[in-house]
PDB file of N, CA and C in Angstrom:
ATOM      1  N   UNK A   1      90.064  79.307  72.712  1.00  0.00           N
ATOM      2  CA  UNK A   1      91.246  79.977  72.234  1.00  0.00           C
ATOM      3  C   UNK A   1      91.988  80.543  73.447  1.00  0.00           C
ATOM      4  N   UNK A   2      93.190  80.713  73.300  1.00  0.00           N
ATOM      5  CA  UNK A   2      94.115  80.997  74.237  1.00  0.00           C
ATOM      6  C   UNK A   2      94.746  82.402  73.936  1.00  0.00           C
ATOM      7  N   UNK A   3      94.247  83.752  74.632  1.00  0.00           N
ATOM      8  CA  UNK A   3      94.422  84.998  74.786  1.00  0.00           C
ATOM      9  C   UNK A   3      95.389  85.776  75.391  1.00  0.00           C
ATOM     10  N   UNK A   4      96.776  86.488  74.759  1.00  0.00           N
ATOM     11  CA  UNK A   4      97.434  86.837  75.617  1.00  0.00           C
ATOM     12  C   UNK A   4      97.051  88.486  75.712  1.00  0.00           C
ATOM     13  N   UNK A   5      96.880  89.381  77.100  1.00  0.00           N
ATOM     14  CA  UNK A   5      97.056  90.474  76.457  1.00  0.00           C
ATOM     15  C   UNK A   5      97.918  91.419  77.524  1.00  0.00           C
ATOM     16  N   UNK A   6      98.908  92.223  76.890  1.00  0.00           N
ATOM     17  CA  UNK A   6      99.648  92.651  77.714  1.00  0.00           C
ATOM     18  C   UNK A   6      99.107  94.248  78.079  1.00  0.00           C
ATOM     19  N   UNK A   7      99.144  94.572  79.485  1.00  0.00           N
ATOM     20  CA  UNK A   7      98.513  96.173  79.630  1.00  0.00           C
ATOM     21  C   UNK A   7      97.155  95.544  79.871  1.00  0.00           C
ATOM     22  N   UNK A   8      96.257  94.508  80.215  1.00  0.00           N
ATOM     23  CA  UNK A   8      95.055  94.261  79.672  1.00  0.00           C
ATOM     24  C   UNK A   8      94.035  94.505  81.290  1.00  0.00           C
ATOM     25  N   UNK A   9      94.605  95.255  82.155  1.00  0.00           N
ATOM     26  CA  UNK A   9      94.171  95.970  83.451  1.00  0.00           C
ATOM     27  C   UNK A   9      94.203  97.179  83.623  1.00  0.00           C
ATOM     28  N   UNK A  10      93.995  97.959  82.198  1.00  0.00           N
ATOM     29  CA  UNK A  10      94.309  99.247  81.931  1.00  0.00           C
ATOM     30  C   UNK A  10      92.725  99.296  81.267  1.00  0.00           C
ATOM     31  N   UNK A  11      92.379 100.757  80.966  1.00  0.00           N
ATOM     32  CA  UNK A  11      90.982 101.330  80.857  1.00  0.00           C
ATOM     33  C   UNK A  11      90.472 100.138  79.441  1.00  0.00           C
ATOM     34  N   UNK A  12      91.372 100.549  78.147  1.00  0.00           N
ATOM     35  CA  UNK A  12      91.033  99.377  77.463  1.00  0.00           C
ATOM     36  C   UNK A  12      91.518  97.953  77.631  1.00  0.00           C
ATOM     37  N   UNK A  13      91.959  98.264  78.149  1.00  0.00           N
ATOM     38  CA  UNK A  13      92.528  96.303  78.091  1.00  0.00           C
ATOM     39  C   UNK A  13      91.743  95.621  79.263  1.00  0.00           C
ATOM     40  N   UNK A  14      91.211  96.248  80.124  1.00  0.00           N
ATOM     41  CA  UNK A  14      90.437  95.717  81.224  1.00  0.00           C
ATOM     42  C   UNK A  14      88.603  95.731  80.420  1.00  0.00           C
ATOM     43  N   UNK A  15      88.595  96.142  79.575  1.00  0.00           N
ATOM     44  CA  UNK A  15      87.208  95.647  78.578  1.00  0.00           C
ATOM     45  C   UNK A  15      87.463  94.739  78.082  1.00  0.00           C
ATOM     46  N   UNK A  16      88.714  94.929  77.074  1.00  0.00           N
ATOM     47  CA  UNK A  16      88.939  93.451  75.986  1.00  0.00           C
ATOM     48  C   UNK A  16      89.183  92.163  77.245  1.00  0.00           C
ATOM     49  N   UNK A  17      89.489  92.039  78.440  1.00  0.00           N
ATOM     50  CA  UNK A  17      90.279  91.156  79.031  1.00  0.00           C
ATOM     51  C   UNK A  17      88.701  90.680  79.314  1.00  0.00           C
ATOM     52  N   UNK A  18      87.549  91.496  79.915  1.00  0.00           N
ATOM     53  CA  UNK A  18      86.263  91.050  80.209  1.00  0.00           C
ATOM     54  C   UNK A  18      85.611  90.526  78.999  1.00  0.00           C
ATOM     55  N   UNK A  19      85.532  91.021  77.928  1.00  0.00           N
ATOM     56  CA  UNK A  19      85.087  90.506  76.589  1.00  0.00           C
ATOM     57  C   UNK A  19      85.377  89.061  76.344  1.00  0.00           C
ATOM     58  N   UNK A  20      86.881  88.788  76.179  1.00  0.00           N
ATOM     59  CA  UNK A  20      87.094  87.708  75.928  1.00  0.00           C
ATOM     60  C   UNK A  20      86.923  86.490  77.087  1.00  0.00           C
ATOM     61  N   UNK A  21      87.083  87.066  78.368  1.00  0.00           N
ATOM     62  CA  UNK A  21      86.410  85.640  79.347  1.00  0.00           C
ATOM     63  C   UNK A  21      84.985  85.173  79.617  1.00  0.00           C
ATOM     64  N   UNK A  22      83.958  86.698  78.705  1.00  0.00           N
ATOM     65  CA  UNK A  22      82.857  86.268  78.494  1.00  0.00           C
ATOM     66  C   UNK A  22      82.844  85.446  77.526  1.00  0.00           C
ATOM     67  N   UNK A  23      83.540  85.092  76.203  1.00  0.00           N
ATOM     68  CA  UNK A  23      83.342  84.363  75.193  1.00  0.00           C
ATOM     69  C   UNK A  23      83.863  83.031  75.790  1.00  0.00           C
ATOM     70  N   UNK A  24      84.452  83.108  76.659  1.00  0.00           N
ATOM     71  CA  UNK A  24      84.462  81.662  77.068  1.00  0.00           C
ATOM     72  C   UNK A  24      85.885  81.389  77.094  1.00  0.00           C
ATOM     73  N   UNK A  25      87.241  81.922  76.248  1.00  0.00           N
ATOM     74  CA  UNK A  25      88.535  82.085  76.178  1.00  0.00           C
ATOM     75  C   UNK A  25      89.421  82.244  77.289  1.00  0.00           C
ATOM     76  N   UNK A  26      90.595  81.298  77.573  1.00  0.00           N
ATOM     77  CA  UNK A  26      91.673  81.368  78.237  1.00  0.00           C
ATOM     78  C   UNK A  26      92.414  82.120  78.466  1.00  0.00           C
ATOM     79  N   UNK A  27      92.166  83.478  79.452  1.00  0.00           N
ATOM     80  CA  UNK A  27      93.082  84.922  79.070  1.00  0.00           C
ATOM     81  C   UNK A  27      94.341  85.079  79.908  1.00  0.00           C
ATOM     82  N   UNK A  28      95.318  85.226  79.292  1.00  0.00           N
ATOM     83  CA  UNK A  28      96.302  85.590  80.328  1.00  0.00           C
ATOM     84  C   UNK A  28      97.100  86.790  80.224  1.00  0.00           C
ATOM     85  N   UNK A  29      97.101  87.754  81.457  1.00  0.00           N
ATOM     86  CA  UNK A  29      97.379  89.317  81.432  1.00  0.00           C
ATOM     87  C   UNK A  29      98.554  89.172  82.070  1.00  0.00           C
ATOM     88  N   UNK A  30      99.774  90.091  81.122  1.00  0.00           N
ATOM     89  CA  UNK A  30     101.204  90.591  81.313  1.00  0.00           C
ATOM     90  C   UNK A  30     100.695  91.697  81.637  1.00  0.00           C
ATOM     91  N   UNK A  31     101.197  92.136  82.986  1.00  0.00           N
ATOM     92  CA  UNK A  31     101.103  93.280  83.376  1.00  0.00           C
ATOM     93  C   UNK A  31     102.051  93.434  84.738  1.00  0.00           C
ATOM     94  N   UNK A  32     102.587  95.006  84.780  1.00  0.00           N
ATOM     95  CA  UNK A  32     103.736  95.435  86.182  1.00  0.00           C
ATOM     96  C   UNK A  32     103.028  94.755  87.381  1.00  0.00           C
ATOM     97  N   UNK A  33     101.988  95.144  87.316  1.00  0.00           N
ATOM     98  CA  UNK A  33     101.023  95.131  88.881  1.00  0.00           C
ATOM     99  C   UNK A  33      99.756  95.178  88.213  1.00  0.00           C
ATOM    100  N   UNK A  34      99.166  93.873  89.553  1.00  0.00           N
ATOM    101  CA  UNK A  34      98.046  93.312  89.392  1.00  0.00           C
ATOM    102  C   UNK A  34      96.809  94.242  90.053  1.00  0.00           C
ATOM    103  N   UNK A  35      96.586  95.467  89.481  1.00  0.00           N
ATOM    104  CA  UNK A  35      95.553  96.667  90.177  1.00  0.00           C
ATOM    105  C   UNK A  35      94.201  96.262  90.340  1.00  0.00           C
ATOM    106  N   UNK A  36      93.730  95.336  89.203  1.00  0.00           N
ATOM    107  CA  UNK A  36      92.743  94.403  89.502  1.00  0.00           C
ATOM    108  C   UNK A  36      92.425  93.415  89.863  1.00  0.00           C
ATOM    109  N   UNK A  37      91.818  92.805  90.865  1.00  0.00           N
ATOM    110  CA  UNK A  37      91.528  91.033  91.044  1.00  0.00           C
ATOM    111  C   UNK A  37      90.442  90.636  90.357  1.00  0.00           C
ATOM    112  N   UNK A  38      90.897  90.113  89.001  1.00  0.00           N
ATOM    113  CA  UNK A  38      89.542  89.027  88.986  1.00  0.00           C
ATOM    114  C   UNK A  38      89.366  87.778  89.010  1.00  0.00           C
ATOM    115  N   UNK A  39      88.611  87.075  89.802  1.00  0.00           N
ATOM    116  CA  UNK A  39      88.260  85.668  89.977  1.00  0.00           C
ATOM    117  C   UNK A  39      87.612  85.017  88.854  1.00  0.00           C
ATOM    118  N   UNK A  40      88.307  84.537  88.000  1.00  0.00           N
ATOM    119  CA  UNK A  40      87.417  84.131  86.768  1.00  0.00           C
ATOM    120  C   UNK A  40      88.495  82.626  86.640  1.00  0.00           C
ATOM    121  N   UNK A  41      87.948  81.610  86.356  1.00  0.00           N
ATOM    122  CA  UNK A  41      88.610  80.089  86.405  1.00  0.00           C
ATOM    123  C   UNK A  41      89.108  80.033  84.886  1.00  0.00           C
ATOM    124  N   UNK A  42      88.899  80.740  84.070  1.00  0.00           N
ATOM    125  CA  UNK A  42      90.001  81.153  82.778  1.00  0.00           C
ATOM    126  C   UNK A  42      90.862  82.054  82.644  1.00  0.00           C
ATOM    127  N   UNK A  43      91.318  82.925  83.727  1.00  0.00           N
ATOM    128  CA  UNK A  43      91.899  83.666  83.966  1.00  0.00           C
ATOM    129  C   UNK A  43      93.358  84.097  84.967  1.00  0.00           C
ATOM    130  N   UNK A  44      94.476  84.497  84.509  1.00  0.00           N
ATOM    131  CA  UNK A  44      95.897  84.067  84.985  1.00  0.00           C
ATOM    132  C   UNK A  44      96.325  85.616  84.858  1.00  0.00           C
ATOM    133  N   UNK A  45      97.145  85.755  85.769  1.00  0.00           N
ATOM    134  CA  UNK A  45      98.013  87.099  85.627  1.00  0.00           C
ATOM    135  C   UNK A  45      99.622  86.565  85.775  1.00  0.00           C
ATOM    136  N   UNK A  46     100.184  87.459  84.720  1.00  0.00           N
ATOM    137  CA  UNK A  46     101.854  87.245  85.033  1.00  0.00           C
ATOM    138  C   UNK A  46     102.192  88.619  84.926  1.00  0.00           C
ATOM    139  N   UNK A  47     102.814  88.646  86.010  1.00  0.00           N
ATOM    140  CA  UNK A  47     104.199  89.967  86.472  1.00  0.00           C
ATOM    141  C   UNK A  47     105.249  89.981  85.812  1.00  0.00           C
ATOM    142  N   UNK A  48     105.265  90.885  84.532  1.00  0.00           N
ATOM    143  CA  UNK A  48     106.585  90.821  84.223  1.00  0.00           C
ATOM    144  C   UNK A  48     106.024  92.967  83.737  1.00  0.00           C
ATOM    145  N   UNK A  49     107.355  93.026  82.898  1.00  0.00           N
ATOM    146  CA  UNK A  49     107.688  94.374  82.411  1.00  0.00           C
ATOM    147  C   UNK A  49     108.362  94.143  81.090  1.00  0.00           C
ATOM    148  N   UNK A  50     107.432  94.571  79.946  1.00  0.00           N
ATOM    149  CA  UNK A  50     107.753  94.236  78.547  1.00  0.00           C
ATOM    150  C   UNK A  50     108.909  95.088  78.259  1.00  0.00           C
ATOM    151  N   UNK A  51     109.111  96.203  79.031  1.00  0.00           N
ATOM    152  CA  UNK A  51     110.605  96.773  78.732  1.00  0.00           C
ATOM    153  C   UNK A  51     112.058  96.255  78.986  1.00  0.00           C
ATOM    154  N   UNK A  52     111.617  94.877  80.077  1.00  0.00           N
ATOM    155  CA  UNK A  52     112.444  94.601  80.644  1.00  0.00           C
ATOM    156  C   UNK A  52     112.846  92.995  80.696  1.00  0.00           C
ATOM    157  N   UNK A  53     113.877  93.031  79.509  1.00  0.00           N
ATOM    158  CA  UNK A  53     113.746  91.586  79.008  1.00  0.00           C
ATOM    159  C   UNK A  53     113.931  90.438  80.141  1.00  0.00           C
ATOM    160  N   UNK A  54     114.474  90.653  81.112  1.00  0.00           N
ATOM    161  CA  UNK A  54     114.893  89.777  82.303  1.00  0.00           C
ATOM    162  C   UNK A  54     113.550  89.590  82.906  1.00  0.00           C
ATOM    163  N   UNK A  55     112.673  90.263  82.969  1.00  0.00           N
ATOM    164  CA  UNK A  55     111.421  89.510  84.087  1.00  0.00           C
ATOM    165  C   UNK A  55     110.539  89.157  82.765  1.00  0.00           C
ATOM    166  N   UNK A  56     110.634  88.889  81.308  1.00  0.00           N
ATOM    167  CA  UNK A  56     110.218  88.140  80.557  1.00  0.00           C
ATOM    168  C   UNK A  56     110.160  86.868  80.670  1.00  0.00           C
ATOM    169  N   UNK A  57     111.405  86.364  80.864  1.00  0.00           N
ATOM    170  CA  UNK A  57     112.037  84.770  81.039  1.00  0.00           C
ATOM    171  C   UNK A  57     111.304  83.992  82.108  1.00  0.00           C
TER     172      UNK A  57
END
């Protein structure tokens, strides 16, 4: 399954983001800044700002 989660390098979202790449799932984290690195080969970060419809696109 293919996981989006936005905020997901934050206290909870950095559990759910580990949860789901243990199950084996394709995660990809919307977030301002990338505060965490993780090396995981199912795992993608995109830079954007959900307030801010222009770095959506």
């Amino acid at each position: 399954m293919k996981v989006l989660i936005t905020g997901g390098l934050g206290n909870l979202g950095l559990w759910i983001t580990h949860h789901f790449l243990e199950q084996g799932h394709d995660v990809t984290v919307l977030g301002r800044s990338e505060r965490v690195i993780i090396n995981h080969i199912n795992y993608c970060f995109l830079r954007a700002d959900i307030t801010d419809i222009n770095s959506l696109k």
